[in-house]
Protein backbone atom coordinates (compact mmCIF):
# COMPACT_ATOMS: atom_id res chain seq x y z
CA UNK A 1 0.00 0.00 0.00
CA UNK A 2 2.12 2.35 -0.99
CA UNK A 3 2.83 5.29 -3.22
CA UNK A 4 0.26 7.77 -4.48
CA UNK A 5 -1.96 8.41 -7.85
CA UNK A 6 -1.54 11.50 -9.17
CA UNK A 7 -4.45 13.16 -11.16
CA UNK A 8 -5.02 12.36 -14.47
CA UNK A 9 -4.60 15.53 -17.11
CA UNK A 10 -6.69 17.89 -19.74
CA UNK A 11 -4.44 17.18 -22.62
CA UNK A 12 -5.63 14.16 -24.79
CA UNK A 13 -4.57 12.47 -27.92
CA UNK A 14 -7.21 10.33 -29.66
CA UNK A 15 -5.87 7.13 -30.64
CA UNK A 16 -7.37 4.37 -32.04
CA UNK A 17 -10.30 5.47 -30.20
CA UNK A 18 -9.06 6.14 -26.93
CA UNK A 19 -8.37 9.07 -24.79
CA UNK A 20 -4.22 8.80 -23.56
CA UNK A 21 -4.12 11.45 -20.90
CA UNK A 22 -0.63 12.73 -19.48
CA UNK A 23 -0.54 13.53 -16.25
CA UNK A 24 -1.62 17.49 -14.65
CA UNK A 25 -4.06 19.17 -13.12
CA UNK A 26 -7.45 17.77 -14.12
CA UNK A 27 -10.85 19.25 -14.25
CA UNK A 28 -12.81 20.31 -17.32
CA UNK A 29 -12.00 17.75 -19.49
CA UNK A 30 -15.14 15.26 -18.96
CA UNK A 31 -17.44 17.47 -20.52
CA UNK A 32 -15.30 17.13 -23.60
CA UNK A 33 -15.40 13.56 -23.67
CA UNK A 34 -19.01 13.85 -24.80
CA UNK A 35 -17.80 9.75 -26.48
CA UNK A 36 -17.10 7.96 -23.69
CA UNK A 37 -14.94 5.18 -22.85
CA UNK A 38 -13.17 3.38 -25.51
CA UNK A 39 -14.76 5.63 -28.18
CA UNK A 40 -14.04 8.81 -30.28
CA UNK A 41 -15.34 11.67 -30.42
CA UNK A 42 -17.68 12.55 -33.61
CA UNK A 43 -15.38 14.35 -35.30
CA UNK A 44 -12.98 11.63 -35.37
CA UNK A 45 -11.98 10.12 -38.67
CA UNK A 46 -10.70 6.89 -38.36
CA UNK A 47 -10.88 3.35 -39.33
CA UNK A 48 -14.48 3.12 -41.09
CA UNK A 49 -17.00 0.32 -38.90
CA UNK A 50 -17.88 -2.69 -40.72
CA UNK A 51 -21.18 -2.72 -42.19
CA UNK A 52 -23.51 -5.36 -40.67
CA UNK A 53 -23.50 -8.82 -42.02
CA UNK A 54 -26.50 -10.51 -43.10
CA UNK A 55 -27.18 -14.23 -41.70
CA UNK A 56 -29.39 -16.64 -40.71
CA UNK A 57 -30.37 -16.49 -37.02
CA UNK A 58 -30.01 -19.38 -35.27
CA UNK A 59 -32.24 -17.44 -32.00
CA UNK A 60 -34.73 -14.85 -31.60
CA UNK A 61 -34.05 -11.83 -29.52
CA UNK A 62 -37.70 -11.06 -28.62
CA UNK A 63 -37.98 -7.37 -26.20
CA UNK A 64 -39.69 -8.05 -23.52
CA UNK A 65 -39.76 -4.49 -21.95
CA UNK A 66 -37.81 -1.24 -22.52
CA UNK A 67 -37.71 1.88 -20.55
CA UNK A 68 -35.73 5.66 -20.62
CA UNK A 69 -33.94 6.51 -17.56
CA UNK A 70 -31.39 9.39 -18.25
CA UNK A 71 -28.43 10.17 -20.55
CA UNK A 72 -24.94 9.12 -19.67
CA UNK A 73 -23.91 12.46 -21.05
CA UNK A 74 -20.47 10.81 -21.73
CA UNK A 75 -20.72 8.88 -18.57
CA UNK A 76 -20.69 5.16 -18.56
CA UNK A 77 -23.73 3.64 -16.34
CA UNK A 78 -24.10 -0.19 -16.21
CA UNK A 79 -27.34 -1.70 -14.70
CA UNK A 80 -27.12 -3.82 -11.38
CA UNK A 81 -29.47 -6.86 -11.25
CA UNK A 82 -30.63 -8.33 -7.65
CA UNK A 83 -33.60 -9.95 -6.24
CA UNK A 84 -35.71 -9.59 -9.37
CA UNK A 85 -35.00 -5.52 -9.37
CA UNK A 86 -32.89 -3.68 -11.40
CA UNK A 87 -31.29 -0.61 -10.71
CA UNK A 88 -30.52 2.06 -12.58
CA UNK A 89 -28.82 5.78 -13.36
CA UNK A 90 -28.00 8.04 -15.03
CA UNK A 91 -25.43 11.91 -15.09
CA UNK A 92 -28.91 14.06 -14.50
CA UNK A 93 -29.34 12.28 -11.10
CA UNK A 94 -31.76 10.04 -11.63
CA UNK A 95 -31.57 6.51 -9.63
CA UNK A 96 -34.40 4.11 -10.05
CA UNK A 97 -35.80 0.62 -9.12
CA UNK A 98 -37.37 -0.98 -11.99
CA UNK A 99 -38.90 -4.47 -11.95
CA UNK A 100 -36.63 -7.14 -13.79
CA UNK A 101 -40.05 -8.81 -15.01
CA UNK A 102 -42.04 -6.45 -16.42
CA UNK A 103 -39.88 -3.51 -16.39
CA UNK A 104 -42.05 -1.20 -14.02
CA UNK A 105 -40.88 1.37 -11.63
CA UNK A 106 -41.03 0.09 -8.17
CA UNK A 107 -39.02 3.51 -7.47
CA UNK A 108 -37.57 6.65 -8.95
CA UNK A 109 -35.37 9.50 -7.43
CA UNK A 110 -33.21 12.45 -8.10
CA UNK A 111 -30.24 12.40 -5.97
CA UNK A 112 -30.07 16.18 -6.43
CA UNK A 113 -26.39 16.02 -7.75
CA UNK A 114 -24.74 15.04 -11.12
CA UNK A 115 -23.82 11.44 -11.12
CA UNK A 116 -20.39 9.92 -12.97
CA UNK A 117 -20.22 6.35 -11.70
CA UNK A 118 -22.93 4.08 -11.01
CA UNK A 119 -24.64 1.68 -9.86
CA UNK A 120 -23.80 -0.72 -7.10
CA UNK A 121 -26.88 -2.33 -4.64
CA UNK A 122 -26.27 -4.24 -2.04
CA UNK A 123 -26.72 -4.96 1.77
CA UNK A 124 -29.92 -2.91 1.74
CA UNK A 125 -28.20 -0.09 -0.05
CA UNK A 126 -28.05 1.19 -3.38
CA UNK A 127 -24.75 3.14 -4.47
CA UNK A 128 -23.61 5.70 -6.73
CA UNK A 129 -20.74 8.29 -7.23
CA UNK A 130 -20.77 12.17 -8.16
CA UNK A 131 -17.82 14.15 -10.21
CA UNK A 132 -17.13 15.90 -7.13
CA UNK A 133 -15.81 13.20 -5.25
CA UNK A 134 -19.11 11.82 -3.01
CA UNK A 135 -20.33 8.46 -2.54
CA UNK A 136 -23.93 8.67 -2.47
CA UNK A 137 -26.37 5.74 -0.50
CA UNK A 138 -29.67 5.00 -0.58
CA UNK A 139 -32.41 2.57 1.01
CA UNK A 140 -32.36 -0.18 -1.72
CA UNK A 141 -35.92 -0.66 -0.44
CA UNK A 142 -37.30 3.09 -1.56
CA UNK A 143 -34.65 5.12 -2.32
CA UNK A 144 -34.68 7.59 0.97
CA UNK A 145 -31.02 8.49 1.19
CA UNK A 146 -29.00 6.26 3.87
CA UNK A 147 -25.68 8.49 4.04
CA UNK A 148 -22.84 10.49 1.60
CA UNK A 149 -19.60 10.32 2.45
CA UNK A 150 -16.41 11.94 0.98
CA UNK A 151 -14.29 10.14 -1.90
CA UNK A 152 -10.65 11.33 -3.18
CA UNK A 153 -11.29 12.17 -6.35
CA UNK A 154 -14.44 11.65 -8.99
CA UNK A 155 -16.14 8.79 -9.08
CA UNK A 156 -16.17 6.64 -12.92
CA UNK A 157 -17.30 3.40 -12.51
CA UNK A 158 -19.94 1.69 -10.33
CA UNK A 159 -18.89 1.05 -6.73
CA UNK A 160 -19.18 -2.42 -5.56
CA UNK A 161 -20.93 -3.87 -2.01
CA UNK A 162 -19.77 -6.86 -0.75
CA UNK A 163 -19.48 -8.50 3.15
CA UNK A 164 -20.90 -5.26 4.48
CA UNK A 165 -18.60 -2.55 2.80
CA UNK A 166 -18.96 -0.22 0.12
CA UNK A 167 -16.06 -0.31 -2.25
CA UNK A 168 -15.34 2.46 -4.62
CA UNK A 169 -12.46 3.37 -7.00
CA UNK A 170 -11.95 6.75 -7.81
CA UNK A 171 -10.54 8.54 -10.82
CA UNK A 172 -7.22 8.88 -9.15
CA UNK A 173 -7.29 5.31 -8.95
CA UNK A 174 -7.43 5.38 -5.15
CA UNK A 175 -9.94 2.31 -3.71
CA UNK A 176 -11.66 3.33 -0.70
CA UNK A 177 -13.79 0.88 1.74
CA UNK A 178 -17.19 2.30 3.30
CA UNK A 179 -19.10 0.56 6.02
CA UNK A 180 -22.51 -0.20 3.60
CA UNK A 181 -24.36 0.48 6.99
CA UNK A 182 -23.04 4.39 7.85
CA UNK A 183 -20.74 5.12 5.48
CA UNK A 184 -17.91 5.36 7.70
CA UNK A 185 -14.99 4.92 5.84
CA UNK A 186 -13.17 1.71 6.74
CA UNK A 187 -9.80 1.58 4.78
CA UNK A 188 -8.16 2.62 1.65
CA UNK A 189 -5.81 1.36 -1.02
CA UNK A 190 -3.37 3.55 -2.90
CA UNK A 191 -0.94 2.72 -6.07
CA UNK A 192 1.39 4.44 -8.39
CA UNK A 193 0.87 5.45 -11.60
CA UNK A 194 2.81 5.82 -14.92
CA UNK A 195 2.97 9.11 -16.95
CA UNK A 196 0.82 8.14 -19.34
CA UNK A 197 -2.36 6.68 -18.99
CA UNK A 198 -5.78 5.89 -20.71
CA UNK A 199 -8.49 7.34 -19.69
CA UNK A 200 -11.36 4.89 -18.97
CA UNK A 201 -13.90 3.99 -16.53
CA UNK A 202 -12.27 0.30 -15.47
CA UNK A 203 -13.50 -0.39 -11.73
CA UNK A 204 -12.92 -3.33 -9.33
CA UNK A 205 -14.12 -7.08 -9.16
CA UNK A 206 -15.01 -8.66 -5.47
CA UNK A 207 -14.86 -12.25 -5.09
CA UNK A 208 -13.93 -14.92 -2.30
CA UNK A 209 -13.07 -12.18 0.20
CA UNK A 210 -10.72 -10.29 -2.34
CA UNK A 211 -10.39 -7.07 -4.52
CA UNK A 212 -9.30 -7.32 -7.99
CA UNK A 213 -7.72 -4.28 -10.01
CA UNK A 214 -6.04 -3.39 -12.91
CA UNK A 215 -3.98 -0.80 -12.96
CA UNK A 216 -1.97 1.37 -15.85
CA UNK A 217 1.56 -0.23 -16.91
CA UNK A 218 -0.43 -3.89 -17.49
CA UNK A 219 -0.31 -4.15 -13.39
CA UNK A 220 -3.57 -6.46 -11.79
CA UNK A 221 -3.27 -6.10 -7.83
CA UNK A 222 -5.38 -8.37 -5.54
CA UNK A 223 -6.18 -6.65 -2.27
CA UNK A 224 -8.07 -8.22 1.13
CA UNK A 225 -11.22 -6.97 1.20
CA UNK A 226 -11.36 -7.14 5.24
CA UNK A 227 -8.41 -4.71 5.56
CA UNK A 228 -7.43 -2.88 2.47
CA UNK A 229 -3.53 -4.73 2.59
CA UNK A 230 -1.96 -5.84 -0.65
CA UNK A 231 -1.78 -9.73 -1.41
CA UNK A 232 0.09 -9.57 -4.67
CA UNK A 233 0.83 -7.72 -7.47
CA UNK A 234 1.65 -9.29 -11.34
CA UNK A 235 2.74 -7.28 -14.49
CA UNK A 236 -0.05 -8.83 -17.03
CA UNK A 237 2.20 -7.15 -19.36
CA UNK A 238 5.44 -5.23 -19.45
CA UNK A 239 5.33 -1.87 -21.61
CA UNK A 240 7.64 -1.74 -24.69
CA UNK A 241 8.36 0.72 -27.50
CA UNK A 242 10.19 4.04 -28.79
CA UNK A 243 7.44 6.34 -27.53
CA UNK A 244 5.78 6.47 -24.29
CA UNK A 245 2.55 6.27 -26.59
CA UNK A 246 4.24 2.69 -27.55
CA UNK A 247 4.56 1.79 -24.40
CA UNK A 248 1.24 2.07 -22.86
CA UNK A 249 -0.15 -1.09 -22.06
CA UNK A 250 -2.94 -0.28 -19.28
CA UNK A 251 -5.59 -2.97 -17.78
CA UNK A 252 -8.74 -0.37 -18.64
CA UNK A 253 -11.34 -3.15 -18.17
CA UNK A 254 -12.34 -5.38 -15.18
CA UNK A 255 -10.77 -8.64 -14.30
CA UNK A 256 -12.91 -11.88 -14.38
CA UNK A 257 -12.81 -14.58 -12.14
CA UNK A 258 -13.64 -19.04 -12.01
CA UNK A 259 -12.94 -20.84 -9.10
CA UNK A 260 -9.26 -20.94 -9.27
CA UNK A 261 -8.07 -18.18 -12.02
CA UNK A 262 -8.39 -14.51 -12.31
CA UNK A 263 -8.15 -13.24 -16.05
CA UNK A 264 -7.23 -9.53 -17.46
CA UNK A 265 -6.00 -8.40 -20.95
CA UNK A 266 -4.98 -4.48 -21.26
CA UNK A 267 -4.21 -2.40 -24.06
CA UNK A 268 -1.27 -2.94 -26.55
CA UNK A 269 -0.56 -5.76 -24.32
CA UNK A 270 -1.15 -9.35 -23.20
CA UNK A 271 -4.39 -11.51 -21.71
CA UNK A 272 -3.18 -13.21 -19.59
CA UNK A 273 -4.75 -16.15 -16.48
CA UNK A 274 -3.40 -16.29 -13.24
CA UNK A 275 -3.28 -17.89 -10.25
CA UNK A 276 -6.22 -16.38 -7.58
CA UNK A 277 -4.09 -16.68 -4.68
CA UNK A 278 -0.57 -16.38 -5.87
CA UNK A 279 -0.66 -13.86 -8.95
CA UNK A 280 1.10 -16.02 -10.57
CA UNK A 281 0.92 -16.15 -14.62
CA UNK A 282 -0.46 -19.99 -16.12
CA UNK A 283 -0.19 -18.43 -19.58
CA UNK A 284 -0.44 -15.46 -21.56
CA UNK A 285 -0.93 -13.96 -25.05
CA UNK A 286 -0.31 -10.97 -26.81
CA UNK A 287 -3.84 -8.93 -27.35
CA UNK A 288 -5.04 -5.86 -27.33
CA UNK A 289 -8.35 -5.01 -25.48
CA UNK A 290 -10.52 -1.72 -24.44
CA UNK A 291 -13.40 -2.99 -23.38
CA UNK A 292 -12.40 -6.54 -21.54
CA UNK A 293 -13.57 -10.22 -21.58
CA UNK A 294 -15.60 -12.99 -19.84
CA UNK A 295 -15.48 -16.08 -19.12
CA UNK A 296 -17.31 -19.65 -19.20
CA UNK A 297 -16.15 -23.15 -17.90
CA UNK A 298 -14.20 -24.11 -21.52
CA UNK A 299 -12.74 -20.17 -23.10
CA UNK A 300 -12.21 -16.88 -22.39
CA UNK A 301 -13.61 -14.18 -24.71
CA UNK A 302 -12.05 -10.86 -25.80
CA UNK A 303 -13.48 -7.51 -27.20
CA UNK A 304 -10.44 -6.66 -29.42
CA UNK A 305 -9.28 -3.20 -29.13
CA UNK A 306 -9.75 -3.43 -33.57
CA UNK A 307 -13.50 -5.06 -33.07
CA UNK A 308 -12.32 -8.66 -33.57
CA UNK A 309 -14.10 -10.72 -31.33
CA UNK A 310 -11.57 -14.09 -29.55
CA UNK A 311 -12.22 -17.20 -27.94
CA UNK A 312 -9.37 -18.14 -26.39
CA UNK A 313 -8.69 -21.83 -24.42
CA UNK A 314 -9.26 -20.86 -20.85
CA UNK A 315 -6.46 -23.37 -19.87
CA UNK A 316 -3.80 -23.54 -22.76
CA UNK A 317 -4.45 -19.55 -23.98
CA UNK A 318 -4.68 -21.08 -27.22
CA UNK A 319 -7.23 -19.33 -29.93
CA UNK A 320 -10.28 -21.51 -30.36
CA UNK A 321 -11.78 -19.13 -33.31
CA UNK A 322 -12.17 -15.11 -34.09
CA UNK A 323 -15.29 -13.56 -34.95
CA UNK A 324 -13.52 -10.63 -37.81
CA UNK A 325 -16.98 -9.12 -39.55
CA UNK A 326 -17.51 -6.92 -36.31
CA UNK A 327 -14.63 -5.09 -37.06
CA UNK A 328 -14.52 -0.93 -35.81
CA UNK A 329 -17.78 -1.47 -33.90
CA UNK A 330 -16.35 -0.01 -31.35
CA UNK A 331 -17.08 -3.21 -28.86
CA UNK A 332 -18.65 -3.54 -25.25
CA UNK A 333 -17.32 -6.30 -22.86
CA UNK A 334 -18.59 -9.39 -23.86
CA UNK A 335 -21.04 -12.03 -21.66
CA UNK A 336 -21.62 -15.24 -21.76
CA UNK A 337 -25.63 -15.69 -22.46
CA UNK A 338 -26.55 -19.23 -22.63
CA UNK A 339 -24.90 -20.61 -25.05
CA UNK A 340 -23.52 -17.30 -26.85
CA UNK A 341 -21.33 -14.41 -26.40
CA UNK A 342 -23.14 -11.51 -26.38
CA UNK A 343 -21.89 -7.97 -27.32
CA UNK A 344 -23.03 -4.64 -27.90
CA UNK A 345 -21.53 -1.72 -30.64
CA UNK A 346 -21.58 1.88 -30.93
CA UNK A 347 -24.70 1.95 -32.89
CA UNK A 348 -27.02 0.19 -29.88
CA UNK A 349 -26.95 -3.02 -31.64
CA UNK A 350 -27.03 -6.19 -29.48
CA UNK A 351 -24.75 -9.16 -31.24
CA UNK A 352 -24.79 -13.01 -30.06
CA UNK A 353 -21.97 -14.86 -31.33
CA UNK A 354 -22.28 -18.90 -30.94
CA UNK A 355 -19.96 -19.85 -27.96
CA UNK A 356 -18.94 -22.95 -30.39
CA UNK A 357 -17.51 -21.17 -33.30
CA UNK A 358 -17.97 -17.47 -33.00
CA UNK A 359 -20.66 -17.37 -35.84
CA UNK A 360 -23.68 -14.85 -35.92
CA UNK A 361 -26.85 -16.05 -33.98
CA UNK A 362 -28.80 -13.54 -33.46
CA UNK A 363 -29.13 -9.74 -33.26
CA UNK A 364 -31.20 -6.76 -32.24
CA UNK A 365 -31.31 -2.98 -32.09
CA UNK A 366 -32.11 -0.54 -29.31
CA UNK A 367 -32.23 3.29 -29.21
CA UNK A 368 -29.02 3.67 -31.63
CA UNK A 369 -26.49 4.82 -29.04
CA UNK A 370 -24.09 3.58 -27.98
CA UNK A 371 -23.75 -0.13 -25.82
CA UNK A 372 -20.45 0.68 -23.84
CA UNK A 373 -21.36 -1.29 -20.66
CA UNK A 374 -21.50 -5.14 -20.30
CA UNK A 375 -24.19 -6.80 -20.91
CA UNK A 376 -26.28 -8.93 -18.30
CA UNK A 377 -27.04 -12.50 -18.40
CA UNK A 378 -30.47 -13.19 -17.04
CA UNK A 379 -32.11 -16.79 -17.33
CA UNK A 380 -33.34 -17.04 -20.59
CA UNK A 381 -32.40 -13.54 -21.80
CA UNK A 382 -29.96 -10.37 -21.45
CA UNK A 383 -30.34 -6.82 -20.26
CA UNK A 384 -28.58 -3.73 -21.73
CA UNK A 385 -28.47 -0.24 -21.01
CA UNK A 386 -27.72 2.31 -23.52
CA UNK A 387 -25.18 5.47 -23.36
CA UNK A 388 -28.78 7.28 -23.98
CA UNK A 389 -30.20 5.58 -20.93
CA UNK A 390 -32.08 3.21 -22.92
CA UNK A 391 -32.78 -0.16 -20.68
CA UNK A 392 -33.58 -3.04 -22.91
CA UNK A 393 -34.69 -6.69 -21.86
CA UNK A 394 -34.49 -9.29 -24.35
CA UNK A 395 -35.72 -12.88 -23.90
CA UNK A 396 -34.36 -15.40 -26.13
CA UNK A 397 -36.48 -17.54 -28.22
């Protein structure tokens, strides 16, 4: 636990549809990011998308319900599924409880503050972050407001709840610990930085007791949840090249977890597996990823940084195919929905991909912006939500 993250700076370079950021002083710069993460702005000319393939569906993606929340206004939201609710937000302020079956508001608030990161719900709370640096909580039960506390810097992705704490990472890429019951702050974790960085809303995984977090420079650290202490550290990859542009090779996406492994894949890098206790690498292989990957008991699947969508061999690393026809699409993180890999693009399409061979099975549009956030798996169908605040179930048929 030691050193200290600086704060990221104004001056950005686009680059294959990212935003590098040297380090200064930081403060007006989101509300020129009107894109988001992993994606340029729209005066951006680069590498033209792929136009969409025709096929022959092998499923149906049938909507069952779809409802407008807010905007992301260049904010990335994801939903939060639990105990047949979903929860939901978006940069206006708006939180809300909307029924996973039918899609009807059980609840809807204003937290009275613009929101950046969001949402976590758990332990009778549901959480969200502000671009001032607060951690907001309220009553997962009806939204009445439980407690704010202060955080370090602003808030980008969705805090996390897990074994009675609140834990959320900060822009400064400082991980702070909040008792989900009063807010009280508990511990936090601090880590250096390199001089250039990506911008990018990555956050933390919780499993088994532990904290999992990528860091810029290809680093994944595993911290104890209990008490904030570092229990290793593993370069996923090593930076390389003339330029310190080159040599950026940042985790910007959450890890994913099985029983035994951890997986991460950054930028210009590697993906790589490694041991959940130890840190230590099974295998790795060069890739290059914005967005991230998931997991399912046979491969491991990667959003390309170039669109390409890979199955790799969860326990060689070896490729098992590569979806190519997606390419520029400007990818989400992919999930694992029944028996396909499901991803969204910047156009608000919804792709599956057969888990088998990576072939097109289905398809279906939303609202037309942007599907930056994961998608999520529900029994017999998948939830989105859109950077226009469009929520979108789909049941498979």
């Amino acid at each position: 636990m030691t050193g200290t993250w600086n704060k990221i700076g104004m001056v950005r370079l686009a680059l294959l549809g990212l935003v590098i950021m040297p380090l200064a002083a930081c403060s007006s710069l989101k509300g020129e990011v009107s894109s988001g993460f992993g994606l340029l702005s729209s005066g951006n000319k680069g590498p033209q998308p792929a136009p969409l393939v025709s096929f022959t569906p092998r499923v149906t993606l049938r909507l069952a319900w779809s409802r407008h929340v807010a905007d992301g206004d260049g904010y990335v939201f994801s939903p939060w599924v639990d105990d047949g609710s979903v929860y939901v937000a978006g940069h206006d302020g708006t939180i809300a409880r909307l029924g996973l079956a039918d899609g009807k508001t059980q609840w809807r608030i204003n937290a009275g503050r613009k929101l950046t990161g969001g949402v976590g719900a758990g332990a009778g709370r549901v959480v969200v972050g502000t671009g001032n640096g607060e951690v907001l909580a309220f009553a997962e039960d009806s939204g009445k407001p439980a407690w704010h506390a202060p955080a370090s810097s602003e808030v980008l992705s969705a805090p996390r709840v897990s074994r009675g704490l609140v834990v959320v990472r900060t822009e400064d890429n400082r991980i702070t610990a909040y008792d989900a019951a009063s807010g009280k702050i508990k511990w936090f974790y601090e880590h250096a930085t390199p001089a250039l960085t990506v911008w990018n809303h990555a956050g933390i995984l919780t499993e088994g007791g532990a904290i999992f977090a990528g860091y810029g420079g290809g680093k994944l650290a595993a911290i104890d949840l209990a008490s904030g202490n570092l229990g290793w550290e593993t370069n996923v990859a090593i930076p390389h090249g003339a330029t310190e542009i080159e040599r950026i090779a940042d985790i910007t996406s959450n890890p994913v977890m099985d029983s035994r492994h951890v997986y991460a894949v950054t930028y210009q890098g590697r993906a790589a597996c490694l041991e959940a206790r130890s840190g230590n690498i099974v295998w790795a292989r060069k890739m290059s990823s914005i967005a991230g990957l998931a997991v399912d008991n046979h491969n491991v699947y990667i959003s390309e940084a170039n669109g390409d969508v890979v199955a790799l061999d969860k326990n060689t690393g070896e490729r098992v195919w590569t979806q190519r026809k997606l390419f520029a699409r400007r990818l989400s993180t992919p999930a694992v929905v029944g028996n396909y890999v499901a991803v969204g693009d910047f156009q608000g399409y919804l792709h599956l991909l057969s888990r088998e061979d990576g072939a097109f099975a289905g398809r279906a549009a939303t609202d037309g912006s942007a599907i930056v956030t994961r998608p999520v798996p529900l029994t017999g169908g998948v939830l989105v939500q859109t950077r226009d605040g469009g929520v979108y179930t789909f049941r498979l048929k």
